[in-house]
PDB file of N, CA and C in Angstrom:
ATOM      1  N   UNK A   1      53.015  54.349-110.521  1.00  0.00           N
ATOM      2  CA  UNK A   1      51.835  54.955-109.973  1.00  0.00           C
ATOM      3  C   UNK A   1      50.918  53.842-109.455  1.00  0.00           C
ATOM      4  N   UNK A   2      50.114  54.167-108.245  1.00  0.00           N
ATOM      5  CA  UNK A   2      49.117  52.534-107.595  1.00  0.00           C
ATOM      6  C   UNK A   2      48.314  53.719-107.792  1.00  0.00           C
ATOM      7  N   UNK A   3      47.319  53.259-108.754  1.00  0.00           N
ATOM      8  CA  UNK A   3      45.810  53.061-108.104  1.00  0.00           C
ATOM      9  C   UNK A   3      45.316  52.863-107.176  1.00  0.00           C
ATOM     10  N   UNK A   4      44.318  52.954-106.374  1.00  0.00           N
ATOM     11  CA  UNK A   4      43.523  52.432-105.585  1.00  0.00           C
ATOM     12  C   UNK A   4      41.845  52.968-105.558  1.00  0.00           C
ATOM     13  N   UNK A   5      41.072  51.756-105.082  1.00  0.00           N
ATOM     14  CA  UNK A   5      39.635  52.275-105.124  1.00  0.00           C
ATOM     15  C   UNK A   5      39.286  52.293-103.542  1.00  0.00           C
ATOM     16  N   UNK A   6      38.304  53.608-103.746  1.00  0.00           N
ATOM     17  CA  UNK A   6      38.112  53.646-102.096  1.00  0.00           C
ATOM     18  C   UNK A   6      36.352  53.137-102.180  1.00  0.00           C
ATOM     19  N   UNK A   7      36.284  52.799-100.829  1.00  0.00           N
ATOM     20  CA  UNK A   7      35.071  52.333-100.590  1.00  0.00           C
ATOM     21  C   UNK A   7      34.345  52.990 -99.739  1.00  0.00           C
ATOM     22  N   UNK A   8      33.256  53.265 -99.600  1.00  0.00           N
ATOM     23  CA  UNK A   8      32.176  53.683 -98.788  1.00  0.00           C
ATOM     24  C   UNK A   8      31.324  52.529 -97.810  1.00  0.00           C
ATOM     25  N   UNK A   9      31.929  51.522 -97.875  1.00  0.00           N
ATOM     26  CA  UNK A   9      30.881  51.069 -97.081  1.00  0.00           C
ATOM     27  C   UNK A   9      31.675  50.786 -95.519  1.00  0.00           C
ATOM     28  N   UNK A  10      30.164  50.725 -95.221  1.00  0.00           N
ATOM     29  CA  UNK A  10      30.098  50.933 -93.471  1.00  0.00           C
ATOM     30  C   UNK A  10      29.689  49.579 -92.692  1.00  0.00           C
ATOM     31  N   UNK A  11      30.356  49.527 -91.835  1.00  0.00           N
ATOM     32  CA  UNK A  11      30.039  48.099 -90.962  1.00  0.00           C
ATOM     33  C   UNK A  11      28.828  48.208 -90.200  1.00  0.00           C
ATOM     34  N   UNK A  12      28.437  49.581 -89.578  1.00  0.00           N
ATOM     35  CA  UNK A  12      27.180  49.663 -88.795  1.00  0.00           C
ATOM     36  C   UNK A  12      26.255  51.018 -89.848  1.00  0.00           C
ATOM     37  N   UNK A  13      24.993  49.626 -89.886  1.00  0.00           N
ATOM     38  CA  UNK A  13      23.691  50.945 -90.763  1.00  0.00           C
ATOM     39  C   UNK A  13      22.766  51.122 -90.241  1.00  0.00           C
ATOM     40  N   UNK A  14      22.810  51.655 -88.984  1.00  0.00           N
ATOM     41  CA  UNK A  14      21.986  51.940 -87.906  1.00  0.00           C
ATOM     42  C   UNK A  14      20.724  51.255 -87.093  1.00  0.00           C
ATOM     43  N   UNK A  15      20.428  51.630 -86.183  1.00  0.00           N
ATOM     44  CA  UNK A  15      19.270  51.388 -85.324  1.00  0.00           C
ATOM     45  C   UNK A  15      20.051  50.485 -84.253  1.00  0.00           C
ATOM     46  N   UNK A  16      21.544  50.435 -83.814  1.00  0.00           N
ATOM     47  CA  UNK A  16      22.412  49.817 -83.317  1.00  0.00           C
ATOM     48  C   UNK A  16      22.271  50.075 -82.001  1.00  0.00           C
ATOM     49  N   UNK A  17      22.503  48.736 -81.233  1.00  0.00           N
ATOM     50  CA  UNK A  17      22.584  49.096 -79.370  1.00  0.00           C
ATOM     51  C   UNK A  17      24.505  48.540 -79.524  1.00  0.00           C
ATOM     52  N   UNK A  18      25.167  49.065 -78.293  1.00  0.00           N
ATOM     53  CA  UNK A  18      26.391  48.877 -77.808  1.00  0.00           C
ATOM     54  C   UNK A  18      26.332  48.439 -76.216  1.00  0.00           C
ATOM     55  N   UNK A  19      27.245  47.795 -75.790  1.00  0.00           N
ATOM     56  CA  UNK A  19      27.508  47.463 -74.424  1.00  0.00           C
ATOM     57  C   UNK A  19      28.911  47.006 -74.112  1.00  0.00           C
ATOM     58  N   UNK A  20      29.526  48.329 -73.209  1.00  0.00           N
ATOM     59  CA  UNK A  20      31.081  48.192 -73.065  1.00  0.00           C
ATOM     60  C   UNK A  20      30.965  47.053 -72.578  1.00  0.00           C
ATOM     61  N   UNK A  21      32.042  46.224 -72.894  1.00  0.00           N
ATOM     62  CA  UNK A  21      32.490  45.114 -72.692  1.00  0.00           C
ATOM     63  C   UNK A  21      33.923  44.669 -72.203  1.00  0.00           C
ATOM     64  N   UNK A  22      34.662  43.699 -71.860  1.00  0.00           N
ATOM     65  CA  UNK A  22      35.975  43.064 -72.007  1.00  0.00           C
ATOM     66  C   UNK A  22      36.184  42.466 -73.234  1.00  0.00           C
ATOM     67  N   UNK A  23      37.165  42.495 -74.119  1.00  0.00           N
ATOM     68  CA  UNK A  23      37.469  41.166 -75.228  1.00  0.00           C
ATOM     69  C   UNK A  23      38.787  41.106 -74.854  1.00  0.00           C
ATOM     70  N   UNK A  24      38.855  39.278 -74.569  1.00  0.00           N
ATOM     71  CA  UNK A  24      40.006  38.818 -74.253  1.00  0.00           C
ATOM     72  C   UNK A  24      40.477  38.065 -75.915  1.00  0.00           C
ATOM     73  N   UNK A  25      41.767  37.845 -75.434  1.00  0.00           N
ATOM     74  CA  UNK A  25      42.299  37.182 -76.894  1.00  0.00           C
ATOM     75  C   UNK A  25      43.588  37.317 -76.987  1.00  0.00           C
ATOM     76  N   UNK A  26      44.170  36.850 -78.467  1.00  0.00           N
ATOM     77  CA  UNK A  26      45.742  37.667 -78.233  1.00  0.00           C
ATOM     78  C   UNK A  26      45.579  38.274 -79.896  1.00  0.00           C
ATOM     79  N   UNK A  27      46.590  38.797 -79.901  1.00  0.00           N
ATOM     80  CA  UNK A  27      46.712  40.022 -81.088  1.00  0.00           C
ATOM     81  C   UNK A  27      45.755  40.817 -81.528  1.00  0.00           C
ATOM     82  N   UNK A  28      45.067  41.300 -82.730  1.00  0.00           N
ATOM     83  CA  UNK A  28      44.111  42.527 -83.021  1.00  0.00           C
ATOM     84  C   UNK A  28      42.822  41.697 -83.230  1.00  0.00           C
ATOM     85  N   UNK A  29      41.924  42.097 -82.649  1.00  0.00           N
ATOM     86  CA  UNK A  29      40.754  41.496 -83.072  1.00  0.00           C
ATOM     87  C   UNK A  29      39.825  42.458 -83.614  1.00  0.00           C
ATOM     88  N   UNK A  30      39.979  42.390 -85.410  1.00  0.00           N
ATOM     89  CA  UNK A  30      39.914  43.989 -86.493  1.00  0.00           C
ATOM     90  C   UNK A  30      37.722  43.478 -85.939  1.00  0.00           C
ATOM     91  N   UNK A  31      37.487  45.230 -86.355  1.00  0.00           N
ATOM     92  CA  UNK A  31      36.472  45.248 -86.468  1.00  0.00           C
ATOM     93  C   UNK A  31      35.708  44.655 -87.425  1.00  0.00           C
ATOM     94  N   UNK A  32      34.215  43.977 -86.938  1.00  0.00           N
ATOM     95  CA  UNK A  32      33.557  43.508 -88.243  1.00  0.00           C
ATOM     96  C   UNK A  32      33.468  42.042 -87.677  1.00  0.00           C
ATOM     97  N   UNK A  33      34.290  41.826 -86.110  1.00  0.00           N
ATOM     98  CA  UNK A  33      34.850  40.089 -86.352  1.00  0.00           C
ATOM     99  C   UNK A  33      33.663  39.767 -85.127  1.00  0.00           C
ATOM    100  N   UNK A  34      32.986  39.045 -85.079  1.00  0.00           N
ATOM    101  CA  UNK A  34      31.995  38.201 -84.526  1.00  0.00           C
ATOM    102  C   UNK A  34      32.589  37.585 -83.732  1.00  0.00           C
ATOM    103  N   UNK A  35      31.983  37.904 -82.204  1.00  0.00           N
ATOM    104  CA  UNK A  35      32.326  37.836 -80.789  1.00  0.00           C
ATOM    105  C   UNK A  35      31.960  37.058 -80.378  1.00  0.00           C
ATOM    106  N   UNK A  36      32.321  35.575 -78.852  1.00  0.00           N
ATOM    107  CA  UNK A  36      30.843  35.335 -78.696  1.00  0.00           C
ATOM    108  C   UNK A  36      31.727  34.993 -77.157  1.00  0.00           C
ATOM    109  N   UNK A  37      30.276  35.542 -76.630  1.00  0.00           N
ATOM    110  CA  UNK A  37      30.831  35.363 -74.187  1.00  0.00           C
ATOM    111  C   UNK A  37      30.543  34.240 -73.959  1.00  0.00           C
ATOM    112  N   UNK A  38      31.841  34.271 -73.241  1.00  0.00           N
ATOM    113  CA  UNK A  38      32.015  32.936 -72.098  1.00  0.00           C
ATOM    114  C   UNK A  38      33.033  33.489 -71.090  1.00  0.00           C
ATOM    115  N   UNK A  39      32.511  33.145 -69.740  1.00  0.00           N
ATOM    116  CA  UNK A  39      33.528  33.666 -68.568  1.00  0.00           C
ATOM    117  C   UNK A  39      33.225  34.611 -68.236  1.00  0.00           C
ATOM    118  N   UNK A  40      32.556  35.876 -68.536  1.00  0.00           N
ATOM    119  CA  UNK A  40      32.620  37.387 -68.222  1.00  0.00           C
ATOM    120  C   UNK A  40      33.153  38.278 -69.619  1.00  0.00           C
ATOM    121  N   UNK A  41      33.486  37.385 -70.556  1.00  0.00           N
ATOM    122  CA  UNK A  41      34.206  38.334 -71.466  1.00  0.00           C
ATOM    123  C   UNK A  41      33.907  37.833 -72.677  1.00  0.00           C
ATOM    124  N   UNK A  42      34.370  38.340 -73.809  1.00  0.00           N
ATOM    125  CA  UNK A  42      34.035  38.323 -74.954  1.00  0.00           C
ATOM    126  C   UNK A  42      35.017  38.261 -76.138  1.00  0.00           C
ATOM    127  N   UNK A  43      35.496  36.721 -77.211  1.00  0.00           N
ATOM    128  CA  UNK A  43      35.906  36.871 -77.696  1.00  0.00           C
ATOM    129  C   UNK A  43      36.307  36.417 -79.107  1.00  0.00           C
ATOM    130  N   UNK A  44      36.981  36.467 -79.958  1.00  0.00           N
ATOM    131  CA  UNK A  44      36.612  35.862 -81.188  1.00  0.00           C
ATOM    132  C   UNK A  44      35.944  35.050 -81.370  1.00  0.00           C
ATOM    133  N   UNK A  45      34.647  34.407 -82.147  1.00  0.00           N
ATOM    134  CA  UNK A  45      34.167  33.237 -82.254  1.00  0.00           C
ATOM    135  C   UNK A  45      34.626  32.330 -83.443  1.00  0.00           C
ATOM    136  N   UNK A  46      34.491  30.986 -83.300  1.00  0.00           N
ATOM    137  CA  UNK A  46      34.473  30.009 -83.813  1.00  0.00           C
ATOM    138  C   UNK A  46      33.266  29.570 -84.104  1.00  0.00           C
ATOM    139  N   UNK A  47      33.741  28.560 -85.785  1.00  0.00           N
ATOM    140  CA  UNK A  47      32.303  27.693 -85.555  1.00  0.00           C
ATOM    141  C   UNK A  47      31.587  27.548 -84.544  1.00  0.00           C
ATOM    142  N   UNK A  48      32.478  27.039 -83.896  1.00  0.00           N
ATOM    143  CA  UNK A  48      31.586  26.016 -82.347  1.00  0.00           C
ATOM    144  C   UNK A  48      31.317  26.941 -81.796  1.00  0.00           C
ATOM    145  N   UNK A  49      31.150  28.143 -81.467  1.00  0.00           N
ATOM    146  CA  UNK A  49      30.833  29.261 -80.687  1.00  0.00           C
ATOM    147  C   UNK A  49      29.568  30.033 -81.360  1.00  0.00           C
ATOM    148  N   UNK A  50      29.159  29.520 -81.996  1.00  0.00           N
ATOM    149  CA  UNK A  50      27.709  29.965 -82.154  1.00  0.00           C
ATOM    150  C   UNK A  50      26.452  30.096 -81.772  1.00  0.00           C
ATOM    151  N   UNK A  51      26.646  28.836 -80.877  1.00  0.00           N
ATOM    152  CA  UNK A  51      25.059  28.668 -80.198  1.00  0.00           C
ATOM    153  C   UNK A  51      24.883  29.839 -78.725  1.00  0.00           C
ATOM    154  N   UNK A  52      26.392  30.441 -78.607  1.00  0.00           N
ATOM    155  CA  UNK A  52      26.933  31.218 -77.116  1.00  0.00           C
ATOM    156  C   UNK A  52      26.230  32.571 -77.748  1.00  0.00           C
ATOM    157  N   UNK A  53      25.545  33.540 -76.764  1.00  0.00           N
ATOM    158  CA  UNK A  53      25.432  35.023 -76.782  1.00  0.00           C
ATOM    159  C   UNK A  53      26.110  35.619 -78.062  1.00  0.00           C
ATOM    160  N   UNK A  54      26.178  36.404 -78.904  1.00  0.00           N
ATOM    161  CA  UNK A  54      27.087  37.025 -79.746  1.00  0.00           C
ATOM    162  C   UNK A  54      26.967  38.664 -80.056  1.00  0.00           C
ATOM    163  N   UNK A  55      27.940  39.055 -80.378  1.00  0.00           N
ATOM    164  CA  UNK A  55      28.133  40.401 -80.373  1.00  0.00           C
ATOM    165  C   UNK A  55      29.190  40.547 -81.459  1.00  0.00           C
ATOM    166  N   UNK A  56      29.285  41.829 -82.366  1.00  0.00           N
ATOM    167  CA  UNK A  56      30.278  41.996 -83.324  1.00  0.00           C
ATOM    168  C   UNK A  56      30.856  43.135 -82.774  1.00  0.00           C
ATOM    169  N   UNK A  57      32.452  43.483 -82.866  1.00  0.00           N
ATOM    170  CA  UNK A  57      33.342  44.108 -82.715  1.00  0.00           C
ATOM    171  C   UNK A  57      33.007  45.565 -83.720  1.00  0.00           C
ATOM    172  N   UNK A  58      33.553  46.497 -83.013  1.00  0.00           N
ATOM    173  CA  UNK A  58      33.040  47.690 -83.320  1.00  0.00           C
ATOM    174  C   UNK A  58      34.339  48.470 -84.459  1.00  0.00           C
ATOM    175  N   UNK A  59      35.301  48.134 -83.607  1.00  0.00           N
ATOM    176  CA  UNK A  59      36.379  48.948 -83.422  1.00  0.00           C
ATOM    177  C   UNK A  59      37.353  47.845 -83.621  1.00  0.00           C
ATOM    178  N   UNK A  60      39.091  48.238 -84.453  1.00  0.00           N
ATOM    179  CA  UNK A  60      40.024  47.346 -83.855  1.00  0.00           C
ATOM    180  C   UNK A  60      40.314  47.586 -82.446  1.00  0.00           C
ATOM    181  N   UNK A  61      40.695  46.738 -82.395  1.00  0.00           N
ATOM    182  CA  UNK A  61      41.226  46.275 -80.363  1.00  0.00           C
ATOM    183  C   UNK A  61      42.629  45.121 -80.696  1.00  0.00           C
ATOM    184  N   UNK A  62      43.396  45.502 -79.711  1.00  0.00           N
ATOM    185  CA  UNK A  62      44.636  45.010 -79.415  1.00  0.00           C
ATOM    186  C   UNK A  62      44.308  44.250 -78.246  1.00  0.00           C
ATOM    187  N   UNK A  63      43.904  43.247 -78.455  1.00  0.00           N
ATOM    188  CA  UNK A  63      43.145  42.273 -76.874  1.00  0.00           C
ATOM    189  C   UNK A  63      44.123  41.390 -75.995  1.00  0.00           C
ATOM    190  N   UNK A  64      43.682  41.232 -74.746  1.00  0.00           N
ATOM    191  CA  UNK A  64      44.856  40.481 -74.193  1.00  0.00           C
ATOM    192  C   UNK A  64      44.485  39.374 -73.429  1.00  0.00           C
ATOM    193  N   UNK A  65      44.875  38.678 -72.636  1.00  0.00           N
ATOM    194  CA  UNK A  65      44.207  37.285 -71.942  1.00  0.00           C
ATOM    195  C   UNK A  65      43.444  37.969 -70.919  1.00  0.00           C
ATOM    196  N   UNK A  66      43.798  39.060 -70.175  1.00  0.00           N
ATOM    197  CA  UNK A  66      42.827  39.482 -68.770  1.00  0.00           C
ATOM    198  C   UNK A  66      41.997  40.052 -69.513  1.00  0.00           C
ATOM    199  N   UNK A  67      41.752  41.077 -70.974  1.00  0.00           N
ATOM    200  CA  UNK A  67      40.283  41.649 -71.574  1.00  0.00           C
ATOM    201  C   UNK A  67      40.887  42.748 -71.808  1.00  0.00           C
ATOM    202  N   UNK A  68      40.364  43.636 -73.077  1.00  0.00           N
ATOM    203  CA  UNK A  68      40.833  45.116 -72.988  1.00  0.00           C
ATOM    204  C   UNK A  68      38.969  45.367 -72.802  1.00  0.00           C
ATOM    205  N   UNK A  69      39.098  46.754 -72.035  1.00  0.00           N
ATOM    206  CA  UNK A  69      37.407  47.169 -72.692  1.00  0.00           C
ATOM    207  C   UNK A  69      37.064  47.686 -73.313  1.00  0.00           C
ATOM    208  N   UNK A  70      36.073  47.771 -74.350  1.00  0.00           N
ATOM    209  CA  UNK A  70      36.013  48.211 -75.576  1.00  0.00           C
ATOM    210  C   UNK A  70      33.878  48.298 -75.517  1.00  0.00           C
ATOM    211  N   UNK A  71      33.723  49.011 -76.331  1.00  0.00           N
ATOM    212  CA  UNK A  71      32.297  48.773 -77.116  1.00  0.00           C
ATOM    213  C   UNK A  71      31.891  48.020 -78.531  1.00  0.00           C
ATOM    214  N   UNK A  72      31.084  47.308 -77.967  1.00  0.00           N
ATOM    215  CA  UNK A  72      30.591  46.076 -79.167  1.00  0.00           C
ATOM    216  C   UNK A  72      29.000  46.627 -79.374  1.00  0.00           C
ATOM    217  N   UNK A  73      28.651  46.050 -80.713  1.00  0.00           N
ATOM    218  CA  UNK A  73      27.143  45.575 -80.992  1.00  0.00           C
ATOM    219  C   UNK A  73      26.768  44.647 -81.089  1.00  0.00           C
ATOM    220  N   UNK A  74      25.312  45.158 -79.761  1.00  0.00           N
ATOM    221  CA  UNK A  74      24.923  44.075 -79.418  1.00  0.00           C
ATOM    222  C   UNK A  74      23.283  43.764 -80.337  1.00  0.00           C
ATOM    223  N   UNK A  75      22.939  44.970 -81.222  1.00  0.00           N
ATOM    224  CA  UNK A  75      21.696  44.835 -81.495  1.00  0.00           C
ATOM    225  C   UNK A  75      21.681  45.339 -82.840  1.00  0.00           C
ATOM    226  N   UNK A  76      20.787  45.421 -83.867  1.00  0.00           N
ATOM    227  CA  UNK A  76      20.856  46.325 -85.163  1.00  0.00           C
ATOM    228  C   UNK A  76      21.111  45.954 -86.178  1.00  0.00           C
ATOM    229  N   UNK A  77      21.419  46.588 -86.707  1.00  0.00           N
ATOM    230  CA  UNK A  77      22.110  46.250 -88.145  1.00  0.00           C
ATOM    231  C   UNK A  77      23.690  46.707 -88.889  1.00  0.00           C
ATOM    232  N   UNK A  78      23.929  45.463 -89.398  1.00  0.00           N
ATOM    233  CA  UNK A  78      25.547  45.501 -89.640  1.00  0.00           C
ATOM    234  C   UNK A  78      25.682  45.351 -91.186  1.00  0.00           C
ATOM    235  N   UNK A  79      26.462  45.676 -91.921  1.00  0.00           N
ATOM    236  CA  UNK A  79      27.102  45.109 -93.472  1.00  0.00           C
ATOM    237  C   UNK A  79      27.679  43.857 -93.064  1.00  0.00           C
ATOM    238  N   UNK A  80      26.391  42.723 -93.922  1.00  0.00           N
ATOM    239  CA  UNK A  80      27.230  41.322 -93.762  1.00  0.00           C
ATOM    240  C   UNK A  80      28.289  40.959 -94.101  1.00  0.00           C
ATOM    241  N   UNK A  81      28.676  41.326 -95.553  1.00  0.00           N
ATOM    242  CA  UNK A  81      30.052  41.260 -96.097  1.00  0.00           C
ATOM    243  C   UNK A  81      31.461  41.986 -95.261  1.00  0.00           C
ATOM    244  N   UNK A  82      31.047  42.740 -94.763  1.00  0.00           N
ATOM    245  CA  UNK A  82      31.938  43.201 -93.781  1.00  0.00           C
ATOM    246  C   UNK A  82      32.720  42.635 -92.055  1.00  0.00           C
ATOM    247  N   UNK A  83      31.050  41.178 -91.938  1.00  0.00           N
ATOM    248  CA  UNK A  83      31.491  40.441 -90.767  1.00  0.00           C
ATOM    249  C   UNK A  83      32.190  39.801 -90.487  1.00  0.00           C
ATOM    250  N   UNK A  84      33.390  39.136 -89.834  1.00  0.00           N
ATOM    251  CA  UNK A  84      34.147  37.904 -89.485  1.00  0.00           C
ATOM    252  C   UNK A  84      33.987  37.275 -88.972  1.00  0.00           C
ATOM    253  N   UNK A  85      34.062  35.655 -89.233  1.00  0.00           N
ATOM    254  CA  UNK A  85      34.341  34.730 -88.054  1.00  0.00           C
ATOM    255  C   UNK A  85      36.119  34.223 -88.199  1.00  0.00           C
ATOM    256  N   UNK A  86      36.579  34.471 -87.315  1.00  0.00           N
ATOM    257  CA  UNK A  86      37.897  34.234 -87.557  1.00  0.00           C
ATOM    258  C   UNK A  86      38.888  35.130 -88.190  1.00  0.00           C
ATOM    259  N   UNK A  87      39.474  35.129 -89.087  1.00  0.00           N
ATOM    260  CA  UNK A  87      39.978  35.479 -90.097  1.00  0.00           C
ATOM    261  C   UNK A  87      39.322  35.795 -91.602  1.00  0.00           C
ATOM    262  N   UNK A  88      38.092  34.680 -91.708  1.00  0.00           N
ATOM    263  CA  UNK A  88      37.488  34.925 -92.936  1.00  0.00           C
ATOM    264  C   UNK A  88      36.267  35.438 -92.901  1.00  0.00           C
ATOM    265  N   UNK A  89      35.683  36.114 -93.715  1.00  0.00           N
ATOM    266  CA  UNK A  89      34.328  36.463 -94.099  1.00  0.00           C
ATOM    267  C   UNK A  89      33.315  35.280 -93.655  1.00  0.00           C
ATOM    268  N   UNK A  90      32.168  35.594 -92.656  1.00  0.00           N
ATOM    269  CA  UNK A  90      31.551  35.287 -91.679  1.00  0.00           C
ATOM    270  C   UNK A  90      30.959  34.027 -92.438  1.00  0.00           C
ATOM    271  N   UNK A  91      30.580  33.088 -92.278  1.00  0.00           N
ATOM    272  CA  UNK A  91      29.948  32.044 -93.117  1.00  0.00           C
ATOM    273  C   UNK A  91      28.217  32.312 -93.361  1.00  0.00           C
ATOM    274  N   UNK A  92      27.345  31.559 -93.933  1.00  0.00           N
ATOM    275  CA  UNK A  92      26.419  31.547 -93.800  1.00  0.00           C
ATOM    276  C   UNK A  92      25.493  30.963 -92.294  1.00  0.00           C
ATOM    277  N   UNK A  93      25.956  30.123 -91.921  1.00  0.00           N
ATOM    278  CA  UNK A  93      25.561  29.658 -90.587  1.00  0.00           C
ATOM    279  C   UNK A  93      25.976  31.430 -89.474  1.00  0.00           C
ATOM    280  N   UNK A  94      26.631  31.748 -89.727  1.00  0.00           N
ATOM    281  CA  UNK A  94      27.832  32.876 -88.541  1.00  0.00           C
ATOM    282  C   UNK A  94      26.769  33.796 -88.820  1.00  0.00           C
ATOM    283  N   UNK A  95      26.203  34.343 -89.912  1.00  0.00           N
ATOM    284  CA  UNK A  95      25.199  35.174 -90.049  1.00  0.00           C
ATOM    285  C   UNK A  95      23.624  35.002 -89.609  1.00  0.00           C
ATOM    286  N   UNK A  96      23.909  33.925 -89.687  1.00  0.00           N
ATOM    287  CA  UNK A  96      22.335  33.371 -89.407  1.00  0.00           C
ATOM    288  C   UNK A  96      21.983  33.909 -87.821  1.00  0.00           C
ATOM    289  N   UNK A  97      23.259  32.746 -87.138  1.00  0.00           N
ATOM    290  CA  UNK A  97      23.511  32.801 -85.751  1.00  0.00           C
ATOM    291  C   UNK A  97      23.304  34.406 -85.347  1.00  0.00           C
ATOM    292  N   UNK A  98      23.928  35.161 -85.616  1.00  0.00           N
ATOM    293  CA  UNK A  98      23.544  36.808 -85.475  1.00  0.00           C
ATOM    294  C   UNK A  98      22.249  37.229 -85.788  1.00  0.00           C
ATOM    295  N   UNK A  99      21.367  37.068 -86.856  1.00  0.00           N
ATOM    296  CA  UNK A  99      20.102  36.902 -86.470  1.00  0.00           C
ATOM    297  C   UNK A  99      19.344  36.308 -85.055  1.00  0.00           C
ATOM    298  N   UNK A 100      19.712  35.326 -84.457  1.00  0.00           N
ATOM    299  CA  UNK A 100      19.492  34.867 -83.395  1.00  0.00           C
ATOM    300  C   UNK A 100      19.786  35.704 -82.382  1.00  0.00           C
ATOM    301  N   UNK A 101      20.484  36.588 -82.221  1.00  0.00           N
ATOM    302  CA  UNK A 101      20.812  37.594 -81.720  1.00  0.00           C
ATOM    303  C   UNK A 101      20.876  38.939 -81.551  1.00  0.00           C
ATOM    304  N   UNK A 102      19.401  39.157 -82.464  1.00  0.00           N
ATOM    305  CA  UNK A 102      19.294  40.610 -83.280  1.00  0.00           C
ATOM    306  C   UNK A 102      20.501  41.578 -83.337  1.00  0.00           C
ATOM    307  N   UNK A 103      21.368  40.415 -84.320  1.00  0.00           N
ATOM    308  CA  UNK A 103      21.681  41.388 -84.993  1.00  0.00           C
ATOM    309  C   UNK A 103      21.580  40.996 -86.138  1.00  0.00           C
ATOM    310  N   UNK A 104      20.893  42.249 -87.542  1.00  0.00           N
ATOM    311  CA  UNK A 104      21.001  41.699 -88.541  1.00  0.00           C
ATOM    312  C   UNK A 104      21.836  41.690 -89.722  1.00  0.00           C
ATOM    313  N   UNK A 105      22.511  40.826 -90.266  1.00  0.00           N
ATOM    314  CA  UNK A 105      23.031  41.269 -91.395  1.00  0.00           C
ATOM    315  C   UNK A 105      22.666  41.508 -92.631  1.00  0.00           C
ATOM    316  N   UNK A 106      23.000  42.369 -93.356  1.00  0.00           N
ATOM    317  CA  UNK A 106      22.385  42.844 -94.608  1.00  0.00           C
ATOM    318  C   UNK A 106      23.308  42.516 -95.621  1.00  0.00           C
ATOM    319  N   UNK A 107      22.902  42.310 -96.487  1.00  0.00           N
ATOM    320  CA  UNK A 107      23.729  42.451 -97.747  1.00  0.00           C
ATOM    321  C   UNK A 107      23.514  43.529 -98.569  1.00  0.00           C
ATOM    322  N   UNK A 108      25.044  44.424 -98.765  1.00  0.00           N
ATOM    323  CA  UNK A 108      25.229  45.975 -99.182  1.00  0.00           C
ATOM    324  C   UNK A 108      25.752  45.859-100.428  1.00  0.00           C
ATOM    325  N   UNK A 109      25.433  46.433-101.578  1.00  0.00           N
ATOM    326  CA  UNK A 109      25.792  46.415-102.627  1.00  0.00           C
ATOM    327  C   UNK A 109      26.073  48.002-103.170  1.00  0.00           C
ATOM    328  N   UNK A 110      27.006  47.922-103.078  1.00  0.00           N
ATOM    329  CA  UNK A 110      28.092  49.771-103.394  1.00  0.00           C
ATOM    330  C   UNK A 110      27.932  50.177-104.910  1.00  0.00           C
ATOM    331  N   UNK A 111      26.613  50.542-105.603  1.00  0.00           N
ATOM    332  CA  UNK A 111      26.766  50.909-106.625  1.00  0.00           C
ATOM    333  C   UNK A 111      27.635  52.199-107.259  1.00  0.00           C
ATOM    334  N   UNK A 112      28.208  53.186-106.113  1.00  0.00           N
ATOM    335  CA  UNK A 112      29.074  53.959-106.765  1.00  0.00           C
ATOM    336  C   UNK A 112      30.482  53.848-107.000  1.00  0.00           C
ATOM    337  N   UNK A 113      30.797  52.491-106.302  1.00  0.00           N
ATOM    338  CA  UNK A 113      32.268  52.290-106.209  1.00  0.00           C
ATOM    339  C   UNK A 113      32.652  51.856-108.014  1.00  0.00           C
ATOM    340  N   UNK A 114      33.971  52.631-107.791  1.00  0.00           N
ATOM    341  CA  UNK A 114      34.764  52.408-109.583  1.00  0.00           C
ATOM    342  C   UNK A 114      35.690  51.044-109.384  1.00  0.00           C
ATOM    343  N   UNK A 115      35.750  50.444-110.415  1.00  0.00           N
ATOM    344  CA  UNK A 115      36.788  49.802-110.544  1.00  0.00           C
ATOM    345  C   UNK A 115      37.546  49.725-111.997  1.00  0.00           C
ATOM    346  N   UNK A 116      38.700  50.505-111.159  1.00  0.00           N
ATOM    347  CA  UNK A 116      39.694  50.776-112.429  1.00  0.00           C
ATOM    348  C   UNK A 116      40.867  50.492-111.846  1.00  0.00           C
ATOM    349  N   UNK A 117      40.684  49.560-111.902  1.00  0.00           N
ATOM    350  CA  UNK A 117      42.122  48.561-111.633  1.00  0.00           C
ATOM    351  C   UNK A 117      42.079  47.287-113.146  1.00  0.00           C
TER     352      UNK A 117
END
């Protein structure tokens, strides 16, 4: 028998702006993952890509080198723990930088979630 615990939390906690966009890239770029434009398009960021425009991914997207189009946030408020830079959970600088960019991150704390594992 697996267990599992489900979660309630949400990547967007409102007062959010969007703006269809392009994100170029290759493979899935999962929602939650911190964007940042160069060229016309928009796409995973890096450290070094912080000081550039930024936007967080809404939605997964299957991205490709010419762009898929998709809707991002560009304004509001997000679950920080939920953001990416890369692969990992967004750093402290990666959050900051999104402040710079109204968008804000919050830190969400799920008091109804069980853990019985």
């Amino acid at each position: 028998m697996k267990v599992t615990n489900n979660s309630y939390r949400q990547l967007q906690l409102g007062n959010n702006d969007f703006q269809s966009v392009l994100i170029s890239g290759t493979g899935v770029v999962k929602a939650g993952t911190i964007l940042a434009y160069a060229s016309g398009k928009y796409s995973a960021a890096t450290a070094e890509d912080l000081e550039k425009p930024l936007a967080v991914c809404v939605n997964d997207v299957t991205a490709s080198s010419a762009g898929v189009a998709d809707r991002v946030l560009i304004s509001g408020r997000v679950d920080g723990g939920l953001c990416f830079l890369g692969d990992a959970v967004a750093t402290d600088a990666a959050l900051n930088a999104l402040r710079k960019n109204s968008i804000i991150p919050v830190t969400v704390k799920q008091v109804g979630q069980l853990d019985n594992q």
